[in-house]
Protein backbone atom coordinates (compact mmCIF):
# COMPACT_ATOMS: atom_id res chain seq x y z
CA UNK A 1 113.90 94.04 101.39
CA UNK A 2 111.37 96.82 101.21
CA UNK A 3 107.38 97.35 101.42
CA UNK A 4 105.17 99.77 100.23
CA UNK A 5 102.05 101.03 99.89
CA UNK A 6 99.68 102.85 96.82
CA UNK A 7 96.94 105.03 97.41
CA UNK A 8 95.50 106.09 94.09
CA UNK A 9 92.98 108.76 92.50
CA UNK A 10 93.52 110.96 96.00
CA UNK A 11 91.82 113.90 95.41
CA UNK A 12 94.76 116.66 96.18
CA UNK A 13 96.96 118.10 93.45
CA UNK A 14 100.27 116.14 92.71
CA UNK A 15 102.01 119.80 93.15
CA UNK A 16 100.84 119.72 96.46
CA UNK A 17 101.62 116.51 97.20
CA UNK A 18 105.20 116.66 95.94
CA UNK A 19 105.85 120.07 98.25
CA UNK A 20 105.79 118.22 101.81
CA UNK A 21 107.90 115.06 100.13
CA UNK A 22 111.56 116.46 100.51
CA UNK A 23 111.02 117.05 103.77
CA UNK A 24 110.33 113.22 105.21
CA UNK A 25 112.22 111.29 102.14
CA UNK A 26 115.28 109.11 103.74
CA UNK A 27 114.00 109.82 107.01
CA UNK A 28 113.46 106.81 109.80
CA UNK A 29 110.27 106.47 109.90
CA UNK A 30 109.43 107.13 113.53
CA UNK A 31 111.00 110.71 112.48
CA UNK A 32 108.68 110.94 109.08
CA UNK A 33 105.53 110.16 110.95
CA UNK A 34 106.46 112.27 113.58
CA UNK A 35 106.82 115.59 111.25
CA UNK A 36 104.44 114.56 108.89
CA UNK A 37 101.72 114.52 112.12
CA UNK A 38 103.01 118.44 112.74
CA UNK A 39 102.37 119.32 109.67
CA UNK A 40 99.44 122.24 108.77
CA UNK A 41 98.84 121.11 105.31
CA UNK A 42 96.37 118.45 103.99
CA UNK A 43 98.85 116.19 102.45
CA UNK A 44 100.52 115.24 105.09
CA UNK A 45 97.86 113.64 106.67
CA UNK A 46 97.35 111.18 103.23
CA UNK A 47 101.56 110.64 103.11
CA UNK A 48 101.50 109.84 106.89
CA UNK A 49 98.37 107.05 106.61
CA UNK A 50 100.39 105.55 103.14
CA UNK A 51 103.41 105.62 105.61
CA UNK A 52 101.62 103.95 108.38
CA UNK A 53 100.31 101.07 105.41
CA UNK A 54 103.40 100.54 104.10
CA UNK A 55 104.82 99.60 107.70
CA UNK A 56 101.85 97.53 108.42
CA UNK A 57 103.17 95.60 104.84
CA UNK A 58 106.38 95.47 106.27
CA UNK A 59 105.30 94.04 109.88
CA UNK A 60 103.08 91.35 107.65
CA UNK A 61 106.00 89.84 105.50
CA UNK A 62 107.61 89.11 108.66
CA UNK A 63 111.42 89.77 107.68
CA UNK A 64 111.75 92.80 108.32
CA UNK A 65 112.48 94.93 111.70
CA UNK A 66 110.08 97.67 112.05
CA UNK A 67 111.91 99.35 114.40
CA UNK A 68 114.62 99.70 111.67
CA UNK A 69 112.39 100.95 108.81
CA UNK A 70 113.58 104.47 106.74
CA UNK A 71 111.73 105.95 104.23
CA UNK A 72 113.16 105.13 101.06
CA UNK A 73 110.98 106.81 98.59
CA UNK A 74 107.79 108.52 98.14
CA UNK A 75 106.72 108.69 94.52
CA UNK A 76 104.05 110.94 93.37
CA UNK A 77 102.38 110.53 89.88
CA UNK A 78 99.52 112.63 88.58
CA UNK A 79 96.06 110.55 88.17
CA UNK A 80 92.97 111.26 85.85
CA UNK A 81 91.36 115.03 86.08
CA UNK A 82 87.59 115.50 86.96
CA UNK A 83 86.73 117.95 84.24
CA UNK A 84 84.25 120.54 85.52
CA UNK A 85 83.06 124.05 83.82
CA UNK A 86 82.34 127.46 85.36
CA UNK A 87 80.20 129.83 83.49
CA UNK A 88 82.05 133.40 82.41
CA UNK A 89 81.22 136.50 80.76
CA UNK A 90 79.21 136.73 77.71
CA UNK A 91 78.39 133.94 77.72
CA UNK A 92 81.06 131.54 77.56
CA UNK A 93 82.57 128.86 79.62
CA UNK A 94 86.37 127.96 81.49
CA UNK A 95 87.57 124.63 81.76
CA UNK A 96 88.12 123.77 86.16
CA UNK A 97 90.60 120.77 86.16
CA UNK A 98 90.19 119.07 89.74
CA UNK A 99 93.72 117.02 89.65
CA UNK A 100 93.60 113.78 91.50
CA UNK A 101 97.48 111.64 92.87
CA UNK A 102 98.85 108.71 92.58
CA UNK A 103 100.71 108.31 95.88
CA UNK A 104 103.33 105.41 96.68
CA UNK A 105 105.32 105.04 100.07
CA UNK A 106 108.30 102.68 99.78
CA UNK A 107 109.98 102.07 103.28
CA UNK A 108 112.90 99.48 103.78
CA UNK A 109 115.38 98.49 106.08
CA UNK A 110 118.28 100.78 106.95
């Protein structure tokens, strides 16, 4: 049994995202949240509220122990880019991709 949780078009880079993943993946989750709440950078605070969802999920189909929850995988895909231009020399114009995530938490029982 396992439960997750989605959070899509979050407006953070996948890259930056996918940096603080390695560090919580296959963790039990009372350790994840714990490091994840430690942690300086901006993504941790969207991984640990998709980690505290996908618990809730688990608590709400009612087979699982909570207490006994490990963080099977966290799977981050790239969403649609907000295309924006800054103005250059002579003229001319640069592309500014702003990236947006596809984040998914899966937790399930150890």
């Amino acid at each position: 049994m396992e439960a997750r949780a989605t959070g899509k078009y979050m407006r953070i880079s996948p890259q930056k995202i996918r940096r603080i993943v390695p560090s919580v993946k296959g963790q039990p989750v009372e350790a994840g949240l714990n490091q994840l709440k430690f942690m300086p950078q901006k993504a941790s605070g969207i991984v640990e509220k998709l980690l505290r969802s996908a618990v809730a999920n688990a608590d709400q189909q009612g087979e699982m122990d909570v207490d006994a929850l490990k963080i099977k995988n966290i799977i981050v895909n790239e969403g649609p880019m907000l295309k924006r231009f800054r103005a250059r020399a002579r003229g001319r114009a640069t592309r500014i991709l702003k990236r947006t995530s596809h984040v998914t938490v899966i937790v399930a029982e150890r």
